[in-house]
Protein backbone atom coordinates (compact mmCIF):
# COMPACT_ATOMS: atom_id res chain seq x y z
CA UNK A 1 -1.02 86.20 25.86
CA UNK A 2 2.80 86.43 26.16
CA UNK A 3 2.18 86.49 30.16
CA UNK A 4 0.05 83.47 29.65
CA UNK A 5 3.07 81.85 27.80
CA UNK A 6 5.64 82.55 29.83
CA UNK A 7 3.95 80.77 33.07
CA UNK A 8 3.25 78.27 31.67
CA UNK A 9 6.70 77.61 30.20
CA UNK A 10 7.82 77.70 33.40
CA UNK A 11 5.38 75.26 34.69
CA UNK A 12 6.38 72.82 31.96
CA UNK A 13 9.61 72.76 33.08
CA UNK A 14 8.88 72.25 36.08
CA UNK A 15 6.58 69.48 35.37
CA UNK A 16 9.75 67.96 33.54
CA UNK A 17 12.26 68.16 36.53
CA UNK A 18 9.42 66.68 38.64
CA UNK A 19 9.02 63.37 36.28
CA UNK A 20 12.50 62.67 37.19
CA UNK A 21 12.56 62.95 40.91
CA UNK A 22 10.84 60.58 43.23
CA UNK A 23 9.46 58.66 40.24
CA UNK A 24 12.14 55.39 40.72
CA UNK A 25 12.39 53.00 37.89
CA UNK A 26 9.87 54.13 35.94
CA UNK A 27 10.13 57.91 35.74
CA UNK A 28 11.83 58.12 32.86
CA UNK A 29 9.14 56.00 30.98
CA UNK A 30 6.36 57.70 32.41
CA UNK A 31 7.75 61.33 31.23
CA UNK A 32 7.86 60.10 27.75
CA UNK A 33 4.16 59.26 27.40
CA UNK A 34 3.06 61.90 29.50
CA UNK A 35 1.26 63.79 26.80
CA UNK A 36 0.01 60.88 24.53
CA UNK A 37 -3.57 62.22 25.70
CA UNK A 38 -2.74 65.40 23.14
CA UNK A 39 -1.73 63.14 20.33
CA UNK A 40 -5.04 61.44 18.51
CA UNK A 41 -3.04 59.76 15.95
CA UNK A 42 -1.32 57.09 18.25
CA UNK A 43 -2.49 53.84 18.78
CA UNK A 44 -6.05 53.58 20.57
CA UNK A 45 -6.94 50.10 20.15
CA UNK A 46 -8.60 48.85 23.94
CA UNK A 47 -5.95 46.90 25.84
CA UNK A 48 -6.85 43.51 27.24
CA UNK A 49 -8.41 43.93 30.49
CA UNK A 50 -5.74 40.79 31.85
CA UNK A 51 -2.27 42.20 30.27
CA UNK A 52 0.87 42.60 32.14
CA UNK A 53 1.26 45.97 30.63
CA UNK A 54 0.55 48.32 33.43
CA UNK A 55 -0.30 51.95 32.27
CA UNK A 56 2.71 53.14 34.03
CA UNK A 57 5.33 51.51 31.32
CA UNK A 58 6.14 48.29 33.32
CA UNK A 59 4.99 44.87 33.23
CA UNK A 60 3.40 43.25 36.32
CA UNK A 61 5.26 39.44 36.99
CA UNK A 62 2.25 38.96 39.08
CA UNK A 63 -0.49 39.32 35.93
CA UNK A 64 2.39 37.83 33.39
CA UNK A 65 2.33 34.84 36.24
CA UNK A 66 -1.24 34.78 35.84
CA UNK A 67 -1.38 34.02 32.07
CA UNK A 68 1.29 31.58 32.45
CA UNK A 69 -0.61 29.21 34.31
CA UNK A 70 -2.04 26.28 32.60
CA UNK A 71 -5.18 23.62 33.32
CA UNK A 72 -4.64 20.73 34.78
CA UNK A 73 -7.90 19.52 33.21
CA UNK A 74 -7.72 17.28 29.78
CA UNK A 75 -10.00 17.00 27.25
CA UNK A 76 -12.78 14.98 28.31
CA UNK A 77 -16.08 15.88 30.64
CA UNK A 78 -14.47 18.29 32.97
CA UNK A 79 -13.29 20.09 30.14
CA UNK A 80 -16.33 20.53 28.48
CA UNK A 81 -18.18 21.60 31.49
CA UNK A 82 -15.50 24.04 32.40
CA UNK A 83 -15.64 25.67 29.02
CA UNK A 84 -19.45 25.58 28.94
CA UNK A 85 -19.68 27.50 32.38
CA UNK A 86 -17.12 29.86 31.05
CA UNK A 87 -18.98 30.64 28.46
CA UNK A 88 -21.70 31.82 30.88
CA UNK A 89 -19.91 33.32 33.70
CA UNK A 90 -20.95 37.05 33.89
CA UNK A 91 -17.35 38.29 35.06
CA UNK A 92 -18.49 40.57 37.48
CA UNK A 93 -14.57 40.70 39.05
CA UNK A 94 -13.73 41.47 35.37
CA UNK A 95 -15.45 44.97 35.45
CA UNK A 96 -13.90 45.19 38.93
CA UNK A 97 -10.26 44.99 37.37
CA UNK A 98 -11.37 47.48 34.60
CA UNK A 99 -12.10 50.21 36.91
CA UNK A 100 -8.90 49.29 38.65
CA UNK A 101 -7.16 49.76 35.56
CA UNK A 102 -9.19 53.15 34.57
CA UNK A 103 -7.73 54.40 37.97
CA UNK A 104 -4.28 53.43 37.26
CA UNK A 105 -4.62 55.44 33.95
CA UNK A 106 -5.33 58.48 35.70
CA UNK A 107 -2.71 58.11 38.48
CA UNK A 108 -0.01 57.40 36.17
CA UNK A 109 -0.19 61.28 35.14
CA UNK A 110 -0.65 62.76 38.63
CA UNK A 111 2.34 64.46 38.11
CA UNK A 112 1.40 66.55 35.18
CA UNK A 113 0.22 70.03 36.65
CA UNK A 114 -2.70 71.30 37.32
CA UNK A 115 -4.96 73.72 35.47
CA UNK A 116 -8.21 75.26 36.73
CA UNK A 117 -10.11 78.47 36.88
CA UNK A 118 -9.86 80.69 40.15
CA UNK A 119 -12.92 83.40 40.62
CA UNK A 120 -12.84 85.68 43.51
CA UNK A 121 -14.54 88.65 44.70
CA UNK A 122 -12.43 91.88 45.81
CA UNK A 123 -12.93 94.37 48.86
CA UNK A 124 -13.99 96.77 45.82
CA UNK A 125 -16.77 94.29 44.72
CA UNK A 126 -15.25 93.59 41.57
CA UNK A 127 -14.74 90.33 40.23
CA UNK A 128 -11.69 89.06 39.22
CA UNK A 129 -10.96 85.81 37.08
CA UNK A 130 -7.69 83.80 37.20
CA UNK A 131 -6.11 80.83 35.40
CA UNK A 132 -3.98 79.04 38.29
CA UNK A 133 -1.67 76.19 37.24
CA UNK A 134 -0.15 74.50 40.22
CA UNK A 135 2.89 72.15 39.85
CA UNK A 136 4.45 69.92 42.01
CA UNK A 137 8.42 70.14 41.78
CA UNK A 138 9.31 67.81 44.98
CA UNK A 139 6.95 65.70 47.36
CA UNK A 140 8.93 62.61 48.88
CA UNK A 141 7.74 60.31 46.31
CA UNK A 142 3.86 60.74 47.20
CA UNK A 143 2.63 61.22 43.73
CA UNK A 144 4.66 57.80 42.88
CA UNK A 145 3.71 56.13 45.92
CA UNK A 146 -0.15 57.16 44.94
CA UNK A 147 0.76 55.44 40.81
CA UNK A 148 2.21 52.42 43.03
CA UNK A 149 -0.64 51.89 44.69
CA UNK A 150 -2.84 52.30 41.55
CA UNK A 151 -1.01 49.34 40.24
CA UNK A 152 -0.64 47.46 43.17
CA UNK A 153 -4.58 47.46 42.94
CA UNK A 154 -4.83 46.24 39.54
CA UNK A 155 -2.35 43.32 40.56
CA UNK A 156 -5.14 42.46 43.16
CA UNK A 157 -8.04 43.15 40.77
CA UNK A 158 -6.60 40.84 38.55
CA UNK A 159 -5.86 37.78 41.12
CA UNK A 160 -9.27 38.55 42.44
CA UNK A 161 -10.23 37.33 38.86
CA UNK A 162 -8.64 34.63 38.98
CA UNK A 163 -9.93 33.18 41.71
CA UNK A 164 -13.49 34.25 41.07
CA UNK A 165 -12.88 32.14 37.49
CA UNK A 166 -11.00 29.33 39.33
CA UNK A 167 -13.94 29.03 41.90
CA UNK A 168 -16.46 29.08 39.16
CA UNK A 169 -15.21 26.23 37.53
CA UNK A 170 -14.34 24.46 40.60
CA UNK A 171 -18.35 24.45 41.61
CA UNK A 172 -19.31 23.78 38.18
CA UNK A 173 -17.49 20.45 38.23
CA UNK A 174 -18.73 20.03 41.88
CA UNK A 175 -22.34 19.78 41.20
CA UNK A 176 -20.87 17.57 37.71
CA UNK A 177 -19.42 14.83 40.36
CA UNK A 178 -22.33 15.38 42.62
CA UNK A 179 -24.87 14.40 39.94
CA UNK A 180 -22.90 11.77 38.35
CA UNK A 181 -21.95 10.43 41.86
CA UNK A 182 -25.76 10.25 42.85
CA UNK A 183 -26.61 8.79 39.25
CA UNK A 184 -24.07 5.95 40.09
CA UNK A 185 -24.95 4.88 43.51
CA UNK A 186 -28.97 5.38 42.12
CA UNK A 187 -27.74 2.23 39.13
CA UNK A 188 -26.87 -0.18 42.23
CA UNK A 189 -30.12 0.25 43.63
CA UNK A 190 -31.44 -0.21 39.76
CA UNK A 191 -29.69 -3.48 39.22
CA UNK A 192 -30.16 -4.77 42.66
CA UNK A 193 -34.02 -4.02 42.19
CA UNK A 194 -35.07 -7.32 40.02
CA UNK A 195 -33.43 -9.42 42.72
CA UNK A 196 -35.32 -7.96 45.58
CA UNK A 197 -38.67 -7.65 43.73
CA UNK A 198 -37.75 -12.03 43.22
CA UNK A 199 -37.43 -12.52 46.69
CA UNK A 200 -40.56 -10.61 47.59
CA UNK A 201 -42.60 -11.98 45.09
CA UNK A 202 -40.79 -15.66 46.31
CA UNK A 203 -41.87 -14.87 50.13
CA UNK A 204 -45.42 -13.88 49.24
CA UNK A 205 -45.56 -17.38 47.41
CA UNK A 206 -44.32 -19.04 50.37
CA UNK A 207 -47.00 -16.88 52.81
CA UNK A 208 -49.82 -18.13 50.42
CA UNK A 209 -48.35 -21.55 50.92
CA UNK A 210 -48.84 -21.42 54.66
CA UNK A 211 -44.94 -22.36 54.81
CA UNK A 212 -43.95 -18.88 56.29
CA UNK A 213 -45.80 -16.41 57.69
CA UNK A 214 -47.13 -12.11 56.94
CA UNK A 215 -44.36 -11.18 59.25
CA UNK A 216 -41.57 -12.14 57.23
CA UNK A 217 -43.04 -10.97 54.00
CA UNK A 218 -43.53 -7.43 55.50
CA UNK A 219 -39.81 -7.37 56.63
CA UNK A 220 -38.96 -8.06 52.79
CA UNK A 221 -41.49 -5.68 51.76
CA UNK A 222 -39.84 -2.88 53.69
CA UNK A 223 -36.52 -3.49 52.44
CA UNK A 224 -37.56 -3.40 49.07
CA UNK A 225 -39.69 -0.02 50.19
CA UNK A 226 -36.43 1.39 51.14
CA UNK A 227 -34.69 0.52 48.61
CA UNK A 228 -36.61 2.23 46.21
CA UNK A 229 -36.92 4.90 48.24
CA UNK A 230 -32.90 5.49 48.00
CA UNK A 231 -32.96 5.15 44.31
CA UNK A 232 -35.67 7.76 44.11
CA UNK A 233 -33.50 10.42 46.45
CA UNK A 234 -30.20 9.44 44.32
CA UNK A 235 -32.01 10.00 41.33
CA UNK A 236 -33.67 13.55 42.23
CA UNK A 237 -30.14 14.61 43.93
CA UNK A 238 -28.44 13.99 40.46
CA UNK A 239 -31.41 15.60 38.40
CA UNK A 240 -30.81 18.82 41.10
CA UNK A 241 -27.25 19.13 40.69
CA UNK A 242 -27.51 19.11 37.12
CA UNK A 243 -30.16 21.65 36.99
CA UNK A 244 -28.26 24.44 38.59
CA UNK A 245 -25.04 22.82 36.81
CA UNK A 246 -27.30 24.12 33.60
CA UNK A 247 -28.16 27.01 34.79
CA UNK A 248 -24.59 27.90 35.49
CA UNK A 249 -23.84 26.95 32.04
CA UNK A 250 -23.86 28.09 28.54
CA UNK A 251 -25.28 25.17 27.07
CA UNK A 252 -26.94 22.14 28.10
CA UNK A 253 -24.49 19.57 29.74
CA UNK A 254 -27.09 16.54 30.16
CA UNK A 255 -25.32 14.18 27.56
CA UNK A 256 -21.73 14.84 29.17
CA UNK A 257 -20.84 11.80 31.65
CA UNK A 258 -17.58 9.94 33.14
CA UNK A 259 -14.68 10.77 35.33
CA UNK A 260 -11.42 11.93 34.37
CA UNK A 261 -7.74 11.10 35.55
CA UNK A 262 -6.89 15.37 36.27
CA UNK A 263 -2.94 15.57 36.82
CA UNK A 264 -1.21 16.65 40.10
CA UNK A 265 -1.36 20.26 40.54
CA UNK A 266 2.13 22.14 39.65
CA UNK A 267 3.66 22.24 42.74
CA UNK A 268 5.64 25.41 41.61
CA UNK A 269 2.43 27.45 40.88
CA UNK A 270 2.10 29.87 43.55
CA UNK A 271 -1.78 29.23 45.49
CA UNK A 272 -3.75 32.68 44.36
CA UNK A 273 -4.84 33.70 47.76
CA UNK A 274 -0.80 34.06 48.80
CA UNK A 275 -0.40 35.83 45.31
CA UNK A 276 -3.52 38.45 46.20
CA UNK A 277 -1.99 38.76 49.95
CA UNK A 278 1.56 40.34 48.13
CA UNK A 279 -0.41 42.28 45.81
CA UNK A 280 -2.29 43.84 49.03
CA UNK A 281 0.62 43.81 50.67
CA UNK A 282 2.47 46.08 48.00
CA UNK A 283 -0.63 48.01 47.90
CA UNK A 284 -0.88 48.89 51.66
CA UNK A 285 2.83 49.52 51.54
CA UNK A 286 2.12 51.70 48.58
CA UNK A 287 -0.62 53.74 50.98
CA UNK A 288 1.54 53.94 53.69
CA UNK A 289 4.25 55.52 51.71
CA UNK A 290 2.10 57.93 50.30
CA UNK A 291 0.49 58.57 53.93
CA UNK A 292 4.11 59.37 55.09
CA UNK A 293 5.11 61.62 52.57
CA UNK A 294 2.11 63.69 53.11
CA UNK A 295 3.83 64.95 57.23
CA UNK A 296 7.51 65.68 54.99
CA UNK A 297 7.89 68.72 53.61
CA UNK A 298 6.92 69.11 49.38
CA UNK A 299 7.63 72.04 46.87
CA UNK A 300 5.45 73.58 44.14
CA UNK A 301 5.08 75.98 41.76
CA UNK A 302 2.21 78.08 40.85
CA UNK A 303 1.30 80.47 37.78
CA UNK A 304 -1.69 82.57 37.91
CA UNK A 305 -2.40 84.75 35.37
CA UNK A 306 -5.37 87.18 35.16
CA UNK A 307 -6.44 90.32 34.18
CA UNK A 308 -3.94 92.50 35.41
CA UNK A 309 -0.93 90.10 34.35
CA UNK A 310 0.67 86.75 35.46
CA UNK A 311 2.89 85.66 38.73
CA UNK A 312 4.92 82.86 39.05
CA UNK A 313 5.73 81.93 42.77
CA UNK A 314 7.62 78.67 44.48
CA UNK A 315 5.89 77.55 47.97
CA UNK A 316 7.10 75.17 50.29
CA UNK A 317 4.32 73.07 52.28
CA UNK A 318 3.96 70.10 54.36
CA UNK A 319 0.15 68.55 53.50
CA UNK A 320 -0.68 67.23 56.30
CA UNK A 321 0.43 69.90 59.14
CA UNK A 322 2.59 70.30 61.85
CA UNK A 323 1.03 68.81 64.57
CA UNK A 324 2.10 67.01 68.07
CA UNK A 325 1.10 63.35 67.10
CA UNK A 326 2.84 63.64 63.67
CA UNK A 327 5.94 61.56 65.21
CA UNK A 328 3.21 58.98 66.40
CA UNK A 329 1.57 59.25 62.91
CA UNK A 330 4.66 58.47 61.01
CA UNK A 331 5.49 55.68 63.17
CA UNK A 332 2.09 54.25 62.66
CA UNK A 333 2.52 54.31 59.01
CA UNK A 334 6.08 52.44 59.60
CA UNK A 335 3.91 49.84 61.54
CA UNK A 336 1.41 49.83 58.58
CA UNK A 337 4.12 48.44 56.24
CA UNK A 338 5.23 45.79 58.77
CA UNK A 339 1.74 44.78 59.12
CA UNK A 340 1.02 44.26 55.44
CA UNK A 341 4.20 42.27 55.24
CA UNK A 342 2.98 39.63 58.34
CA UNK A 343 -0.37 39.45 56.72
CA UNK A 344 1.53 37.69 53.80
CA UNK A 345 2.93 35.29 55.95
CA UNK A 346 0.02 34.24 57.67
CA UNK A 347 -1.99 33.67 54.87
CA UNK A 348 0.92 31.54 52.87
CA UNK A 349 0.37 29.70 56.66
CA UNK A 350 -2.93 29.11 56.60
CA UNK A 351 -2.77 28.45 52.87
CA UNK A 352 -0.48 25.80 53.62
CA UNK A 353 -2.64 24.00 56.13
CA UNK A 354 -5.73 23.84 54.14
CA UNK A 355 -3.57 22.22 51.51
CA UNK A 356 -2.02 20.04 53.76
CA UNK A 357 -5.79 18.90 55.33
CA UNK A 358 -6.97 17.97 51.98
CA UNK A 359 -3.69 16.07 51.21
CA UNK A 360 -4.55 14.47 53.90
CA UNK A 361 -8.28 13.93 53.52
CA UNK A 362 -7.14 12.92 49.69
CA UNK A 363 -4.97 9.93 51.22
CA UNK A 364 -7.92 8.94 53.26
CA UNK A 365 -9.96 8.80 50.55
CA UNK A 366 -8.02 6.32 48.49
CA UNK A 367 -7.27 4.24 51.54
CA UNK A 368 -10.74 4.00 52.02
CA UNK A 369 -11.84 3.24 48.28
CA UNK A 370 -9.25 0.60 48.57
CA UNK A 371 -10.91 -1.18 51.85
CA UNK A 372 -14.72 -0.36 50.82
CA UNK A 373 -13.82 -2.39 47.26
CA UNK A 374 -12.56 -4.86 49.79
CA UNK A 375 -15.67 -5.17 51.76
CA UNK A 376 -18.07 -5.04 48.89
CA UNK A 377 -16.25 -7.72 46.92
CA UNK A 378 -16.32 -10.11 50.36
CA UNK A 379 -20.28 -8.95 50.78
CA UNK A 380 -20.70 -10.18 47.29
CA UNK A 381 -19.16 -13.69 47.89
CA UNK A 382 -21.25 -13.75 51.45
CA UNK A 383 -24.18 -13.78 49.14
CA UNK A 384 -23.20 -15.97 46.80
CA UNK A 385 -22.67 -18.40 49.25
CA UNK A 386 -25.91 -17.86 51.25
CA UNK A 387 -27.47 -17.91 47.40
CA UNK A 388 -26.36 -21.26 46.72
CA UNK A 389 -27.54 -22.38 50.32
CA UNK A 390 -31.11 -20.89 49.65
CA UNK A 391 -31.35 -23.11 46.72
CA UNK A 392 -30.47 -26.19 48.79
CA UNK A 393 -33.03 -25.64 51.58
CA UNK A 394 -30.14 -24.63 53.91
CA UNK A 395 -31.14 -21.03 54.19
CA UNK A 396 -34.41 -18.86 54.68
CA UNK A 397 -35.23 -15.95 52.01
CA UNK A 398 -34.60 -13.44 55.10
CA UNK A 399 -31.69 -14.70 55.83
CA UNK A 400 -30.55 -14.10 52.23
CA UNK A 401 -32.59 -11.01 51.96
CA UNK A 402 -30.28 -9.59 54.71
CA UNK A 403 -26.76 -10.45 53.14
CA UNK A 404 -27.99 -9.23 49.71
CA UNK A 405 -28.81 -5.91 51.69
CA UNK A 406 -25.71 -5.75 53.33
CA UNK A 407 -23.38 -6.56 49.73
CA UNK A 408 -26.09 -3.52 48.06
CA UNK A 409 -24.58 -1.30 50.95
CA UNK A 410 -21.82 -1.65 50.60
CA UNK A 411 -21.45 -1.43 46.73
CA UNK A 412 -23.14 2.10 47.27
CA UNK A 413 -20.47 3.11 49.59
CA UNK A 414 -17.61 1.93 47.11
CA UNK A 415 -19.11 3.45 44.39
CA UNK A 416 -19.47 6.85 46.12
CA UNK A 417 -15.47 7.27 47.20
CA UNK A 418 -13.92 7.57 43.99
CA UNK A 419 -16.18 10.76 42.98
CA UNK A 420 -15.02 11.89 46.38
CA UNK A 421 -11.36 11.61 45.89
CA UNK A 422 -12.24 13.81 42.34
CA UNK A 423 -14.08 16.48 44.25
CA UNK A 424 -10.93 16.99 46.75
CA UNK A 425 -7.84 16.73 43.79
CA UNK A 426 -10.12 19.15 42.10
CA UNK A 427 -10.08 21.75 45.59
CA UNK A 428 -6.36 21.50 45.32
CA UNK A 429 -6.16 22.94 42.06
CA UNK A 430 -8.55 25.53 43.07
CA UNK A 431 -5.78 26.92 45.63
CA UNK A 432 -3.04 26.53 43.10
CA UNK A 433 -5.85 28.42 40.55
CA UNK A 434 -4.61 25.88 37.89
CA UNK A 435 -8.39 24.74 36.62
CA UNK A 436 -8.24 27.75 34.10
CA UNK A 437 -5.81 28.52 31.40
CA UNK A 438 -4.20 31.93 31.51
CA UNK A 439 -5.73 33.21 28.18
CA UNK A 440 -9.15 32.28 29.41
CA UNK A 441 -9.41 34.18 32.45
C-alpha cells in the first residue's frame, strides 16, 4: 500500500504541473474544479441547457449574445401564434446541444490522469495484474485544443438552436399570413358575389324577354362559375394552412386573426448563420490544433504498481509517428485553419446577399401595393361609371359584367400584397434570429 501511495503522489503532482501548462486562460480555473466529481456535497442542481457558463470556467459571448437578443414581434396575433407553436415544438436541436454539453463535461478533465487495470500473461504462464496510471505532463496544448473544441461545439449546438427555434416560428407565422391572406382575397369574391348573381339573374330576365340572347347569359354564367370557383380554392387554401398551422401548435389558433406592424430588425444583431460559421470556425481551428500537436513531441508519466512492487517512469512520445509526409501533414492542418477562417467570410457574403434580395424584393412589394391600390381604386370608378350608364340604357349587362370583373381582380391582387410584404419583413428577422426572445429558446 505505501508503493501504491507513493505513485500515485507522484502522479498527482504531475497532474498539477500539467493543469498549468498548455491550458491558456483558463488553466488555472479548470485545476481548481478538477476534482468536484469527488465532492457530493457541492452544488448539483442541472444547469440550463442555453447558459453561457461553459463547463470549462468561462462564459461563451456567443451563447450570452444569444440570450440577449430580443423579438421584434409585439403583442398581438403573431405573438400568440409564436408562443403557441413554442409551446409545441419538440426541440430536437435542444437534445443536440445537451449532448454537446455532456461532451464538453468530460473534455474539460482530459487532463486528469488515467487509471486502469493492466493483465498480462508471462513467459512462465503466470498471470500478473497491474494498476497503470498514465499522466500527461506536456503535449503542445492538445488536451486544451481537444476542451476548445468541446466548447467550440456547444457554441454551434447552441446557434443551431436558435435557428431551428427562429425557423419554427418563422413557418408558423407563414402558414398564419398564408391562411389569413387566402381568407381575405376569398371575402372579395364573397362581397362581389350578390352583384354578379344580380346581373345573371338580370340577363336571364332579359333572355326570357327575347331582348338578348343564350349566348350572352352563358358568358355571365361562366364568370359567375369562376368566380365561385376562386372563392372555393381561397377558402380551402386558408382552411389548409391553418390545419397544419394547428398541428404545429399547442393550442388551437382558429379565433386568432389580423396583421401586425413587426419593427425593423436590429441592424446590430449579428444574422445566426454568420454566428454558427465562427463557432465552426473556432471549432475546426480547435481540431486542427489538436491534429498538430499530435506530430510534436509530448511527455508523460506512468505508475504501475503490481504484485511485486510499483515503478514510476517519464516517456517521451510523439502520437502520431515519425513519418515522411508529417511536414505535408502539418502544413495541411495550417491550411485547415485558413480554410475555416474563409468559410466565415463567405457565408457573412452570401448572408449579406440574401438580405440584400429581400430588401429588395421588400421595396418591390410596397411599390407595388402602392400602384395595385391605384389600379383597383380607378377599376372601381370604371364601374361606377359604366353602372350609372347601365341604368340609363347606355350600356349592355356584359359590358358591365366585364368592368365589374376587371375592378374584382384587381381588388384581389391589392388585397394579397400587403400579407406579402409581412411574409418577407418576417424572413429578415429570421436571418437576424430576432423572432424569439433569448430566454425562450
Amino acid at each position: 500500500m505505501r508503493s501504491i501511495g507513493k505513485a500515485l503522489g507522484a502522479l498527482a503532482l504531475g497532474s498539477a504541473l500539467s493543469g498549468c501548462m498548455g491550458s491558456g486562460e483558463g488553466g488555472i480555473g479548470v485545476t481548481r474544479n478538477a476534482f468536484n466529481f469527488l465532492s457530493p456535497a457541492e452544488d448539483t442542481q442541472p444547469q440550463s441547457v442555453l447558459s453561457p457558463q461553459m463547463e470549462n470556467g468561462t462564459e461563451s459571448e456567443i451563447i450570452a449574445g444569444l440570450l440577449n437578443r430580443r423579438s421584434i414581434l409585439p403583442d398581438g396575433p403573431y405573438a400568440e401564434v409564436a408562443s403557441a407553436v413554442l409551446d409545441a415544438n419538440a426541440r430536437a436541436a435542444e437534445a443536440d446541444l445537451r449532448a454537446a454539453r455532456l461532451r464538453a463535461e468530460a473534455a474539460s478533465s482530459n487532463w486528469l490522469p488515467s487509471l486502469g487495470p493492466n493483465v498480462s500473461l508471462t513467459s512462465l504462464g503466470s498471470v500478473v495484474a497491474s494498476l497503470v496510471v498514465e499522466q500527461t505532463l506536456f503535449d503542445n496544448g492538445r488536451r486544451k485544443a481537444e476542451r476548445d473544441y468541446a466548447a467550440a461545439d456547444v457554441e454551434v449546438a447552441a446557434v443551431a438552436l436558435a435557428q431551428d427555434t427562429n425557423r419554427r416560428v418563422l413557418d408558423a407565422l407563414e402558414l398564419y399570413i398564408t391562411a389569413e391572406a387566402m381568407q381575405a382575397r376569398a371575402g372579395v369574391n364573397a362581397a362581389a358575389l350578390e352583384r354578379m348573381n344580380h346581373f345573371a339573374y338580370v340577363m336571364s330576365e332579359r333572355v326570357r324577354g327575347g331582348v338578348s340572347n343564350r349566348a350572352d347569359l352563358q358568358i355571365v354564367e361562366q364568370k359567375l362559375a369562376q368566380m365561385r370557383s376562386d372563392l372555393l380554392s381561397d377558402q380551402e387554401a386558408s382552411l389548409a394552412a391553418l390545419a397544419e398551422l394547428n398541428a404545429m401548435a399547442a393550442r388551437p389558433l382558429d379565433t386568432v386573426h389580423g396583421l401586425t406592424a413587426i419593427q425593423s430588425s436590429a441592424a446590430n444583431a449579428l444574422p445566426l448563420s454568420v454566428l454558427k460559421a465562427e463557432a465552426e470556425a473556432q471549432r475546426g481551428i480547435a481540431a486542427a490544433r489538436a491534429e498538430r500537436a499530435g506530430f510534436l513531441p509530448s511527455v508523460t508519466a506512468t505508475g504501475t504498481v503490481n504484485n511485486n512492487g510499483s515503478d514510476f517512469g517519464i516517456g517521451v512520445g510523439i502520437p502520431n509517428g515519425l513519418g515522411f509526409g508529417n511536414g505535408a501533414a502539418m502544413r495541411a492542418v495550417e491550411a485547415q485553419e485558413a480554410a475555416a477562417r474563409a468559410r466565415v467570410g463567405q457565408t457573412r457574403e452570401d448572408t449579406n446577399r440574401d438580405l440584400r434580395a429581400l430588401e429588395a424584393e421588400l421595396g418591390s412589394l410596397q411599390r407595388q401595393m402602392a400602384q395595385a391600390q391605384t389600379l383597383a381604386a380607378q377599376a372601381a370608378a370604371n364601374y361606377d361609371i359604366f353602372a350609372a350608364q347601365l341604368r340609363e340604357g347606355q350600356r349592355t349587362v356584359n359590358d358591365v359584367v366585364g368592368v365589374f370583373e376587371t375592378k374584382v381582380r384587381t381588388e384581389r391582387a391589392a388585397v394579397v400584397i400587403q400579407y406579402d410584404i409581412a411574409k418577407v419583413e418576417l424572413r429578415i428577422a429570421a436571418i437576424h434570429g430576432t423572432l424569439v426572445d433569448g430566454e425562450r429558446i
